[in-house]
C-alpha atoms as a PDB file:
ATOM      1  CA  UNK A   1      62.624  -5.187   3.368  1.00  0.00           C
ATOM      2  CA  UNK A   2      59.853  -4.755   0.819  1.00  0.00           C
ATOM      3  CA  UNK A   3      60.376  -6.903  -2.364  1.00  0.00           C
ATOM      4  CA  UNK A   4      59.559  -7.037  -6.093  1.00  0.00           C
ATOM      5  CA  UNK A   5      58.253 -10.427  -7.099  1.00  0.00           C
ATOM      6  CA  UNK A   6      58.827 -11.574 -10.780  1.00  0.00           C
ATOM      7  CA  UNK A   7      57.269 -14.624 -12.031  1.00  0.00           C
ATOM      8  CA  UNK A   8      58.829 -16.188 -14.529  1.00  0.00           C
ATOM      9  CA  UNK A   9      59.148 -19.471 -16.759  1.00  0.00           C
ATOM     10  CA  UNK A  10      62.132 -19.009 -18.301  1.00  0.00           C
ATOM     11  CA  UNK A  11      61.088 -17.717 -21.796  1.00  0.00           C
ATOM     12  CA  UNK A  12      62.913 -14.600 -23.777  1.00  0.00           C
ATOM     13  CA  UNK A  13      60.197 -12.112 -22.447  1.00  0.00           C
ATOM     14  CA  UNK A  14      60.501 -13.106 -18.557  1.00  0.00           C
ATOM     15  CA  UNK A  15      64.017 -12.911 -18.850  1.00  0.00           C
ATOM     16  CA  UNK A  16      63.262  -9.675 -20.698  1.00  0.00           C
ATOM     17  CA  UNK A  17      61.051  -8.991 -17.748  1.00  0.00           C
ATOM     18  CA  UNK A  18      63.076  -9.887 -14.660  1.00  0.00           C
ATOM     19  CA  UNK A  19      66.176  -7.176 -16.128  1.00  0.00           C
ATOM     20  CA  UNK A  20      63.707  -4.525 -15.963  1.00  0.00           C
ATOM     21  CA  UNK A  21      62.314  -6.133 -12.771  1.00  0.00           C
ATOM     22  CA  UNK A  22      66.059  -6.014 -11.127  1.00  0.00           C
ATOM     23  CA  UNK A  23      66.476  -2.350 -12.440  1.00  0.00           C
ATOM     24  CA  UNK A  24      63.518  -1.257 -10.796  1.00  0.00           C
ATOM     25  CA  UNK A  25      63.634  -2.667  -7.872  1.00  0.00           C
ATOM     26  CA  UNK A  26      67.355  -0.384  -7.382  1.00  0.00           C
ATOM     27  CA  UNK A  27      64.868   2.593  -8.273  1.00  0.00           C
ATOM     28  CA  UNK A  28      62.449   1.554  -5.611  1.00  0.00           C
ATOM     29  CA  UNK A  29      65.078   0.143  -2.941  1.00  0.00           C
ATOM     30  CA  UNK A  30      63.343  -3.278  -3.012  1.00  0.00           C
ATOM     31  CA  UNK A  31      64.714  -6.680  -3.099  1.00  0.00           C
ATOM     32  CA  UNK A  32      63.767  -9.052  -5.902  1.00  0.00           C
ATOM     33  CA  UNK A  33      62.405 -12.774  -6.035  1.00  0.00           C
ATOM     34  CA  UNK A  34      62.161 -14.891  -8.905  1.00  0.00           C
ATOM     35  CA  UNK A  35      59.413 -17.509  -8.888  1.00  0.00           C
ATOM     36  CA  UNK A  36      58.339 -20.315 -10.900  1.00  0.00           C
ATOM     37  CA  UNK A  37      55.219 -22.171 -10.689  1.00  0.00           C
ATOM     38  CA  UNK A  38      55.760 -25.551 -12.555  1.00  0.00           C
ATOM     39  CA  UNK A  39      52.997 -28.523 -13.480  1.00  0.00           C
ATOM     40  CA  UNK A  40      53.327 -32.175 -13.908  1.00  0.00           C
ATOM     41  CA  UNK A  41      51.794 -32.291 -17.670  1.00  0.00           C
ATOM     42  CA  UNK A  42      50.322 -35.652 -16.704  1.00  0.00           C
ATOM     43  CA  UNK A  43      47.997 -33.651 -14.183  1.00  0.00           C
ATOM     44  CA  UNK A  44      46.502 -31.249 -17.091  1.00  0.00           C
ATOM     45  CA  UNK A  45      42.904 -32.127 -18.586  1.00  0.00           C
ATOM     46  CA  UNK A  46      44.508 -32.405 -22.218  1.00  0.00           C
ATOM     47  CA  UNK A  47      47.561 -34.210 -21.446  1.00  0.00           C
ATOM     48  CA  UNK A  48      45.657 -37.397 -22.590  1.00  0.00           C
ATOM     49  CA  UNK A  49      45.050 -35.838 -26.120  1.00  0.00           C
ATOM     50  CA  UNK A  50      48.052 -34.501 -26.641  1.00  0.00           C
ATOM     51  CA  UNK A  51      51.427 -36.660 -27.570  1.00  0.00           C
ATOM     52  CA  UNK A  52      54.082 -35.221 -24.890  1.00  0.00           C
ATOM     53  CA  UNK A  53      57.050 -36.099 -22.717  1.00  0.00           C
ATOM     54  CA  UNK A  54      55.320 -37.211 -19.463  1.00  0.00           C
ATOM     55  CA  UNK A  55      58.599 -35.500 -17.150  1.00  0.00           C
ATOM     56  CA  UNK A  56      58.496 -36.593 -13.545  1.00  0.00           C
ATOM     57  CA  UNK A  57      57.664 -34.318 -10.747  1.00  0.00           C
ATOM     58  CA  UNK A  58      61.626 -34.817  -9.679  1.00  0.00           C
ATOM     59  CA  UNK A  59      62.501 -33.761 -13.508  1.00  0.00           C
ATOM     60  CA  UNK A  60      60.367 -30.655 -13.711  1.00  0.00           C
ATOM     61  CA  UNK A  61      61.695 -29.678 -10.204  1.00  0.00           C
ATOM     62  CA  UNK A  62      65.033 -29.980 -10.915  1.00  0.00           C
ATOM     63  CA  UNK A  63      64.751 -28.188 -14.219  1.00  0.00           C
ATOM     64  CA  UNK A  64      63.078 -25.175 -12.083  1.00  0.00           C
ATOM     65  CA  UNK A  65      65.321 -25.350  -9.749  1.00  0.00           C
ATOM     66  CA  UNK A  66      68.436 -25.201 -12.285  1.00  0.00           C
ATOM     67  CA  UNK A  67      66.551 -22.280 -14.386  1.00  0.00           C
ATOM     68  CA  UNK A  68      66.418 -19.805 -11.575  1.00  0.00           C
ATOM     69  CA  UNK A  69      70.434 -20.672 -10.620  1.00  0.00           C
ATOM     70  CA  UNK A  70      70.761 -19.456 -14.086  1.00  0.00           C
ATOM     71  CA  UNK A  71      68.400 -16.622 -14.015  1.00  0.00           C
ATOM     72  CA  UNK A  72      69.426 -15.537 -10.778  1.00  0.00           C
ATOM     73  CA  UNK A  73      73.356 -15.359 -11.793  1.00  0.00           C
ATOM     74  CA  UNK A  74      72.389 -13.696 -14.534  1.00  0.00           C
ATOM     75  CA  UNK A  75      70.364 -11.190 -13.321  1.00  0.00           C
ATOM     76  CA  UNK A  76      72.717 -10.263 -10.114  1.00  0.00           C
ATOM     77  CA  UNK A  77      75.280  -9.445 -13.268  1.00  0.00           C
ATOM     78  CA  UNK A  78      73.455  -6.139 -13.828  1.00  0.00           C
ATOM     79  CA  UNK A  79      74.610  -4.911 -11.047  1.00  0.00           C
ATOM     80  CA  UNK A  80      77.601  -4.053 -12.724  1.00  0.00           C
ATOM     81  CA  UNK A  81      75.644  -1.648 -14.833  1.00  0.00           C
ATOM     82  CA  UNK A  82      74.180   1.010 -12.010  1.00  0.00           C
ATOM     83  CA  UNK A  83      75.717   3.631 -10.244  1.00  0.00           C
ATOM     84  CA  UNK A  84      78.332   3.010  -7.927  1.00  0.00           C
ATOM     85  CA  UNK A  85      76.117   4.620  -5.429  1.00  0.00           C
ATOM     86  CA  UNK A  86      72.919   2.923  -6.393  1.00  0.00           C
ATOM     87  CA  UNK A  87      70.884   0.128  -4.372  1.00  0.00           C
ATOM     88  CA  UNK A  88      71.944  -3.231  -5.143  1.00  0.00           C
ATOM     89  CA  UNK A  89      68.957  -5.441  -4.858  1.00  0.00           C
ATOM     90  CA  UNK A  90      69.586  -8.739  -3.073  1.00  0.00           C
ATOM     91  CA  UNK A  91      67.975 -11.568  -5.440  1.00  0.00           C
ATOM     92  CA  UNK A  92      66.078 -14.873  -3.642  1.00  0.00           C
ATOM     93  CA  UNK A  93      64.602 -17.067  -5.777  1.00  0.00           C
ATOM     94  CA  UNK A  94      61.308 -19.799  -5.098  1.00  0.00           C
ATOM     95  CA  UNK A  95      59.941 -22.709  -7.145  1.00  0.00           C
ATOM     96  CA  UNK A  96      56.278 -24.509  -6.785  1.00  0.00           C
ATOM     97  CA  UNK A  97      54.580 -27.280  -8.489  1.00  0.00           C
ATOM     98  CA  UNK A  98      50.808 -26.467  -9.429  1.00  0.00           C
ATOM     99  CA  UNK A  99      48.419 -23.848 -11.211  1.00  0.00           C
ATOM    100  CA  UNK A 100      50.379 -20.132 -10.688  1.00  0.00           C
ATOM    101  CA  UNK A 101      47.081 -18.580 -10.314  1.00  0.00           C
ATOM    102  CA  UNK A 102      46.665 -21.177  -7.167  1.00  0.00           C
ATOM    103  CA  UNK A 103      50.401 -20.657  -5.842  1.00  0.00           C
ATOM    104  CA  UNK A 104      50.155 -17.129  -5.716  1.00  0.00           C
ATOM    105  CA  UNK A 105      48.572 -17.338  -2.246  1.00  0.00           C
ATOM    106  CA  UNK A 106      52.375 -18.231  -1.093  1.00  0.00           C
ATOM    107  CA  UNK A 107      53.454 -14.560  -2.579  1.00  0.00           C
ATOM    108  CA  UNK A 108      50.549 -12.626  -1.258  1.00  0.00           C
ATOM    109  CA  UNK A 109      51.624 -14.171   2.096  1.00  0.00           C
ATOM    110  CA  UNK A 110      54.654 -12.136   2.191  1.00  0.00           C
ATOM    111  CA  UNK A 111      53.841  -9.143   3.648  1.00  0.00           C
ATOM    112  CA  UNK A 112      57.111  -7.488   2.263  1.00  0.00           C
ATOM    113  CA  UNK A 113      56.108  -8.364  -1.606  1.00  0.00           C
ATOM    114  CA  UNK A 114      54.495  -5.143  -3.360  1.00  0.00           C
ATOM    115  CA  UNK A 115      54.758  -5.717  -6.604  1.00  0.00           C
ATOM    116  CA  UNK A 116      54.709  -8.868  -9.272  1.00  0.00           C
ATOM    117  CA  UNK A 117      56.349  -8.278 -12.487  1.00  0.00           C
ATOM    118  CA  UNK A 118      55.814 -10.797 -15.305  1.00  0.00           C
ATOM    119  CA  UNK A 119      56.945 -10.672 -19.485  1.00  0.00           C
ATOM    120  CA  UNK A 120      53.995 -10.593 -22.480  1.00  0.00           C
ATOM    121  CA  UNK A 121      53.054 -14.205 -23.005  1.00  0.00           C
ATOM    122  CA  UNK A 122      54.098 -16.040 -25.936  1.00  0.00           C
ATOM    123  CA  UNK A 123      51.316 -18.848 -27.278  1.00  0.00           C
ATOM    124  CA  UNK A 124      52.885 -22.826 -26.876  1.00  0.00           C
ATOM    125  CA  UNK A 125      52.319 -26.346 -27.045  1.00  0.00           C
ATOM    126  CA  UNK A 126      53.040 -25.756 -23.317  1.00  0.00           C
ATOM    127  CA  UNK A 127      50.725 -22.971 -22.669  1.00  0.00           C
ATOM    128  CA  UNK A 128      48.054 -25.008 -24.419  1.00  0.00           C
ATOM    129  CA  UNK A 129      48.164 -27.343 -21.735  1.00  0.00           C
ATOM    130  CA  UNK A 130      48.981 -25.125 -18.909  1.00  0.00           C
ATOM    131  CA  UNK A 131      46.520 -22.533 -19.348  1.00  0.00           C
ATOM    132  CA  UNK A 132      46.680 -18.886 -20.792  1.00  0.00           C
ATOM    133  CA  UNK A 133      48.913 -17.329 -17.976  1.00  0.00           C
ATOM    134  CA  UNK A 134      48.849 -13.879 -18.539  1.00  0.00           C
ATOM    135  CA  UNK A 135      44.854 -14.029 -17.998  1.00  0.00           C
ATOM    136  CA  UNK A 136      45.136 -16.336 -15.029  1.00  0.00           C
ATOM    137  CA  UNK A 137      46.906 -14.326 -13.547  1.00  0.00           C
ATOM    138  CA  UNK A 138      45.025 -11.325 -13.575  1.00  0.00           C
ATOM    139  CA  UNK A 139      42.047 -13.132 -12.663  1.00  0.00           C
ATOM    140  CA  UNK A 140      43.478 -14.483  -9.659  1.00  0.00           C
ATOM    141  CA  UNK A 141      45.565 -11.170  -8.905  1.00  0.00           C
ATOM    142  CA  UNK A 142      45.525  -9.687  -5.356  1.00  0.00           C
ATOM    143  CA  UNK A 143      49.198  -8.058  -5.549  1.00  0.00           C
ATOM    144  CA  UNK A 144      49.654  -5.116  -8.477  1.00  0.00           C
ATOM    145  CA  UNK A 145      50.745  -7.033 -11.814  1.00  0.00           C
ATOM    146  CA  UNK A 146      53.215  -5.224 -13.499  1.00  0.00           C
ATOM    147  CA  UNK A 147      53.522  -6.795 -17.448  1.00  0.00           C
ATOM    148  CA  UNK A 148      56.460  -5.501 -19.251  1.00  0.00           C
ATOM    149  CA  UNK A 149      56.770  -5.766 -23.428  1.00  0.00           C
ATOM    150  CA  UNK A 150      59.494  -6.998 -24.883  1.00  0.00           C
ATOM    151  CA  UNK A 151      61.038  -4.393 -26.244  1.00  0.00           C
ATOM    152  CA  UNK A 152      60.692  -2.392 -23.650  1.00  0.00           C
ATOM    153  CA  UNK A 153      64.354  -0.241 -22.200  1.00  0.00           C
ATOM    154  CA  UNK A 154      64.069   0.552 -18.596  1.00  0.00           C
ATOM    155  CA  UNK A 155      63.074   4.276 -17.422  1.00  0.00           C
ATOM    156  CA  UNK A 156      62.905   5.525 -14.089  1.00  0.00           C
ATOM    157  CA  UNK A 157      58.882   5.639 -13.460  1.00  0.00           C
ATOM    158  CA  UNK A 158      58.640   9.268 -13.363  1.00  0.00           C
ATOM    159  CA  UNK A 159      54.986   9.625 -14.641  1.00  0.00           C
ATOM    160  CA  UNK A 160      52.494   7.370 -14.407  1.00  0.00           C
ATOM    161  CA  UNK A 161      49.008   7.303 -16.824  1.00  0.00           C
ATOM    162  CA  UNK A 162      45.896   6.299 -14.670  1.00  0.00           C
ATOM    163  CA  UNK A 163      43.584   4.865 -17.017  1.00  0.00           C
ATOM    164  CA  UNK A 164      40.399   5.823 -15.348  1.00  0.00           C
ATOM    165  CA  UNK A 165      36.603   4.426 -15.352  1.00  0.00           C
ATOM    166  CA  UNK A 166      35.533   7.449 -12.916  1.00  0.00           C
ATOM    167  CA  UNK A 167      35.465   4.716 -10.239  1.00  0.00           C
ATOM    168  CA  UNK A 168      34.748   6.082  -6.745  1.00  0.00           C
ATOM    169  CA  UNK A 169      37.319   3.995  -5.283  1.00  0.00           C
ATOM    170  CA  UNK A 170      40.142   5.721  -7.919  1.00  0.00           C
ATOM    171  CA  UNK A 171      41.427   8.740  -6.112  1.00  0.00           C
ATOM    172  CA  UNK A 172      42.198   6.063  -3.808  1.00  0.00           C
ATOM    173  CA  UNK A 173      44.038   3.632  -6.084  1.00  0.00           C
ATOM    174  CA  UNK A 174      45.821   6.267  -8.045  1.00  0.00           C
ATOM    175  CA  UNK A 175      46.771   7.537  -4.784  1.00  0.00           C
ATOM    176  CA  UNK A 176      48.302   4.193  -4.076  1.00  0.00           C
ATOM    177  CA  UNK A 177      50.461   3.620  -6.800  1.00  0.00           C
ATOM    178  CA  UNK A 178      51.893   6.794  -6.997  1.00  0.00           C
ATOM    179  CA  UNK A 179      53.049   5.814  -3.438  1.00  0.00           C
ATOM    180  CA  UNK A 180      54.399   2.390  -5.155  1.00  0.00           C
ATOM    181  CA  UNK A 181      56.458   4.375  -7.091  1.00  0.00           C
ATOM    182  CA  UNK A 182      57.177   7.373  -4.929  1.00  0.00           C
ATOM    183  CA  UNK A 183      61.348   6.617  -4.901  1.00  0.00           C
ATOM    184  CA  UNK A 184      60.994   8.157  -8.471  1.00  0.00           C
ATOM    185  CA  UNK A 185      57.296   9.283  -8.945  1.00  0.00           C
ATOM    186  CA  UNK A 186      56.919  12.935 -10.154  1.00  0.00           C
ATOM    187  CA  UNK A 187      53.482  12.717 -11.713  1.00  0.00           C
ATOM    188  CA  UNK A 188      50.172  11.062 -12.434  1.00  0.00           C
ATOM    189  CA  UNK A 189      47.693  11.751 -15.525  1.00  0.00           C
ATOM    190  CA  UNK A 190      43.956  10.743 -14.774  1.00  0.00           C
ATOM    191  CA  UNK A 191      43.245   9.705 -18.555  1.00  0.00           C
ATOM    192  CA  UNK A 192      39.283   9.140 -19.542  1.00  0.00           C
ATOM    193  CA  UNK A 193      38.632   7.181 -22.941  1.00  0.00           C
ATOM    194  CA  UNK A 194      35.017   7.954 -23.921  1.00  0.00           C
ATOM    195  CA  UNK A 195      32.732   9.025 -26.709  1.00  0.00           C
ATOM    196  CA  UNK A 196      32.859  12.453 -27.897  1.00  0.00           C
ATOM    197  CA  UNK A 197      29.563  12.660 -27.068  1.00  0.00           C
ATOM    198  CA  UNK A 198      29.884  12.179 -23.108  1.00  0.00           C
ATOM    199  CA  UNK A 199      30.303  14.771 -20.940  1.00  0.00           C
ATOM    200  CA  UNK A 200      32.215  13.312 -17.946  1.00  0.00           C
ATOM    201  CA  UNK A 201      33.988  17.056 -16.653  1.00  0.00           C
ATOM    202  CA  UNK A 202      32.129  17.032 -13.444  1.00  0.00           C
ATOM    203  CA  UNK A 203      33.049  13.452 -12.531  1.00  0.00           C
ATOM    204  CA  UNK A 204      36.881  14.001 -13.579  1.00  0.00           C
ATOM    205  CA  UNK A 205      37.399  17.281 -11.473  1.00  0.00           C
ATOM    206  CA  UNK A 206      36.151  15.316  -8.488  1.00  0.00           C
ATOM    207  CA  UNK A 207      38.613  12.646  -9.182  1.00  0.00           C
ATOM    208  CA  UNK A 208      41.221  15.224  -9.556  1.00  0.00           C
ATOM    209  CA  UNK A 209      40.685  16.954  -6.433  1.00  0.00           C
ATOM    210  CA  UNK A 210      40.555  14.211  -4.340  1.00  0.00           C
ATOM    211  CA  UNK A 211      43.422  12.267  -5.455  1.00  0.00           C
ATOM    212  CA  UNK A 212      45.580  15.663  -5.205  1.00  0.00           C
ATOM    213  CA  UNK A 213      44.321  15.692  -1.272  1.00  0.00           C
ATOM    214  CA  UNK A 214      45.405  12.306  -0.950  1.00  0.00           C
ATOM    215  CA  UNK A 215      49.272  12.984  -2.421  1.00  0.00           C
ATOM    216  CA  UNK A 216      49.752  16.997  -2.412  1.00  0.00           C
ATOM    217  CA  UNK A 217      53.114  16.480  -3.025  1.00  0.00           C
ATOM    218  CA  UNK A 218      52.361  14.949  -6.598  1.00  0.00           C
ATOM    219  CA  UNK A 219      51.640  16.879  -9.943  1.00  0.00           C
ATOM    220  CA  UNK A 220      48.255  15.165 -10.592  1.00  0.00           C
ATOM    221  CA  UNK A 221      46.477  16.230 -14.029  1.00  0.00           C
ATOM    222  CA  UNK A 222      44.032  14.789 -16.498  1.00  0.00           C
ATOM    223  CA  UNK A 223      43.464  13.129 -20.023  1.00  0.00           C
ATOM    224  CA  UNK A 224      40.437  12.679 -21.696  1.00  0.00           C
ATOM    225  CA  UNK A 225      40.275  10.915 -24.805  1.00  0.00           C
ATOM    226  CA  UNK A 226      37.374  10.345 -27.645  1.00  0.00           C
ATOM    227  CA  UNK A 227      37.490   7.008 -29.054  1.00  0.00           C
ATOM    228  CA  UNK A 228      35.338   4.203 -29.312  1.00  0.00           C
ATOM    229  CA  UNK A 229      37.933   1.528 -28.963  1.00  0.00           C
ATOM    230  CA  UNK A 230      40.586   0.291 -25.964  1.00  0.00           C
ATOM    231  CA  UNK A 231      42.898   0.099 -29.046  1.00  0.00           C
ATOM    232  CA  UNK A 232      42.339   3.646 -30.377  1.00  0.00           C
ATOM    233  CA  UNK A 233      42.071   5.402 -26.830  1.00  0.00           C
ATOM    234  CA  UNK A 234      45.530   3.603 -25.789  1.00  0.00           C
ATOM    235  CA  UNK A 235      47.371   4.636 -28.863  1.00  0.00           C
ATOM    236  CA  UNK A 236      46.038   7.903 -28.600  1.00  0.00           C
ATOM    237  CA  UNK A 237      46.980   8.243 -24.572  1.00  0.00           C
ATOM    238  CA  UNK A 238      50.464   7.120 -25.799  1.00  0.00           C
ATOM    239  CA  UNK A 239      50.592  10.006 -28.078  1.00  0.00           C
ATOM    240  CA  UNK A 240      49.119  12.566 -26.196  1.00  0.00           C
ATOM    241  CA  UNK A 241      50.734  12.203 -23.179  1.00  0.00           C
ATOM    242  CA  UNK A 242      54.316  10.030 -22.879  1.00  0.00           C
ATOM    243  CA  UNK A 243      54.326   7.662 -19.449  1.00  0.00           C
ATOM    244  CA  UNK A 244      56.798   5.404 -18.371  1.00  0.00           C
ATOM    245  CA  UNK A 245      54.133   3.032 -16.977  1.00  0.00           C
ATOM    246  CA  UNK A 246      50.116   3.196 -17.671  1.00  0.00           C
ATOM    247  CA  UNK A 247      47.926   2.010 -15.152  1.00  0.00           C
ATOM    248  CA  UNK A 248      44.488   0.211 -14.947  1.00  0.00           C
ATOM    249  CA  UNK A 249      42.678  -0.997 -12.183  1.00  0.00           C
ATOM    250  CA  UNK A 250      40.921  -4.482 -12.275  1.00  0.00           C
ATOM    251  CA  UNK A 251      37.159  -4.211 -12.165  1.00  0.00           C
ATOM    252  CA  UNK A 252      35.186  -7.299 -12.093  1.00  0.00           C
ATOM    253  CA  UNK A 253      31.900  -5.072 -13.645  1.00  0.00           C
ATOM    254  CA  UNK A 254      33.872  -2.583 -15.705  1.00  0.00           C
ATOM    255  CA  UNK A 255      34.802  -1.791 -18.870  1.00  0.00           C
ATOM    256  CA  UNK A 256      38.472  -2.098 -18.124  1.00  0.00           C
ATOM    257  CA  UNK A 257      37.632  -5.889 -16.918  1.00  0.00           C
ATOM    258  CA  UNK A 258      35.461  -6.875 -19.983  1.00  0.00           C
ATOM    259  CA  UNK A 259      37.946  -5.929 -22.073  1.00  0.00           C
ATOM    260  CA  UNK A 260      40.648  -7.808 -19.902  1.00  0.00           C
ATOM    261  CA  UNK A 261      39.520 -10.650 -20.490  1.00  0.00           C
ATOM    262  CA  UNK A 262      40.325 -13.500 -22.494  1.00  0.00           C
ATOM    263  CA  UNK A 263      42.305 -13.179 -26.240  1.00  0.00           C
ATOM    264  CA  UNK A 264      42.379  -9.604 -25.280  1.00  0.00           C
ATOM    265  CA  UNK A 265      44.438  -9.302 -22.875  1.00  0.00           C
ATOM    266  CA  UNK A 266      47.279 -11.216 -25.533  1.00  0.00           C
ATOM    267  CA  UNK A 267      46.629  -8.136 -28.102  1.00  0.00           C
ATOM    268  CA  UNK A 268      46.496  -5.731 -25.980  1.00  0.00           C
ATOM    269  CA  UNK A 269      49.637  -5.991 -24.031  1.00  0.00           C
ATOM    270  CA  UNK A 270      51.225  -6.654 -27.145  1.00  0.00           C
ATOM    271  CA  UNK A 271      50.409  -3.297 -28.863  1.00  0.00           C
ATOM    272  CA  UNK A 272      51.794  -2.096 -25.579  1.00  0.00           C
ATOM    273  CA  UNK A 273      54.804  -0.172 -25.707  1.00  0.00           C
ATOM    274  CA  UNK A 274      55.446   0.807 -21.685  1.00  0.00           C
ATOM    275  CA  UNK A 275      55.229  -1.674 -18.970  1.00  0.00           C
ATOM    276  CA  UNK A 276      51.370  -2.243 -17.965  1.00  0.00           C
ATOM    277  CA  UNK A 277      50.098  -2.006 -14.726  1.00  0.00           C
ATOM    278  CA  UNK A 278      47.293  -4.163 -13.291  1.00  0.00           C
ATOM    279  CA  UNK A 279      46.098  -2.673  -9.518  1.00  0.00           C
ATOM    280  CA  UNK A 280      43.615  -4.875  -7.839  1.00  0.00           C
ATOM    281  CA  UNK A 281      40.961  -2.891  -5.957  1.00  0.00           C
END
């Protein structure tokens, strides 16, 4: 039974996050698991410079442990909410000690995991000394990494935005996650941010037609959008063409990567207003 993973430490957004995560895993007729990766703080370079509570290992596990009892009876609760004839996802829930970038090898073991679902990160004392999740995780991504704003309500994900570096390999990933989403998938918008002065029209049409031969069924279209800025070409997607989810592959070369990277990624997915999807290629 193919399963939505949400990773989660227990904050208002991950909560935030695993709701939506439950919800659309009765879209998608998945299962959900809720997993938190915990560290020692005695076992982080700064906790030697930095006055804090040195927990025990048997502490911090317990704590995890007791967190996703809560989350998990909380979560199952929404049931309540769907359709009496709607999928009722069956909710499992896993803790680890160590770096989540490093644990995430135990998720992309699971062969019946296709998705990972985490909340916008929120700067800590704690995320000082654990590292900047958010970026670690796409970093050390192999599953899609779906991030989901805070004030996000959840929608069916109808239509999808494919935020699109005229990759070769594109077609194929747009292709991909329209599949990811097929339960409720009606369309996909290939959207282009570039200067006004670019002609890209050849490139995009090629894109088009080949991601239409790989899912006929699926109204595929395209955006292309002048502005100099990720900021400026995102709000103006959002504008021009409403999505329930927008979509960007990760690039280690690309623009999409560079600007991925580091503080970034914390402004960026906090202007967001839809969830965010990040598809490793």
């Amino acid at each position: 039974m193919k399963k939505i993973a949400v990773l989660t430490d227990f904050s208002a957004p991950a909560e935030h996050a695993a709701a939506y995560a439950f919800r659309l895993a009765s879209a998608l007729q998945a299962d959900m698991l809720l997993y938190h990766s915990f560290v020692v703080p005695s076992t982080t370079p700064m906790a030697s410079q930095v006055a804090w509570p040195m927990e025990t290992f048997d502490e911090l596990e317990k704590s995890s442990a007791t967190g996703l009892l809560e989350l998990s009876i909380q979560i199952r609760k929404l049931g309540d909410e769907l359709a009496y004839d709607a999928y009722i996802p069956d909710v499992t829930s896993h803790h680890c000690e160590g770096s989540l970038g490093l644990n995430l090898k135990d998720l992309e073991a699971d062969p019946d995991i296709i998705l990972s679902v985490c909340g916008t990160h929120h700067e800590s004392l704690s995320a000082l000394l654990t590292g900047n999740h958010t970026r670690e995780l796409i970093d050390s991504m192999v599953l899609p990494l779906l991030i989901v704003p805070m004030d996000t309500e959840f929608t069916p994900p109808k239509h999808l935005v494919f935020a699109s570096g005229l990759e070769k390999e594109d077609a194929k990933s747009a292709a991909a996650v329209f599949e990811l989403f097929r339960p409720c998938g009606k369309s996909i918008t290939i959207a282009h941010v570039c200067r006004e002065s670019e002609d890209h029209q050849q490139a995009v049409q090629a894109l088009l037609e080949a991601t239409r031969q790989k899912v006929p069924d699926a109204k595929v279209d395209s955006l292309e959008i002048h502005e100099q800025t990720l900021k400026k070409g995102l709000s103006a997607i959002r504008d021009q063409q409403p999505y329930d989810v927008l979509v960007m592959t990760h690039h280690q070369e690309t623009f999409w990567r560079r600007v991925f990277s580091g503080s970034n990624t914390q402004r960026v997915a906090k202007e967001l207003c839809q969830p965010l999807m990040m598809f490793p290629v």
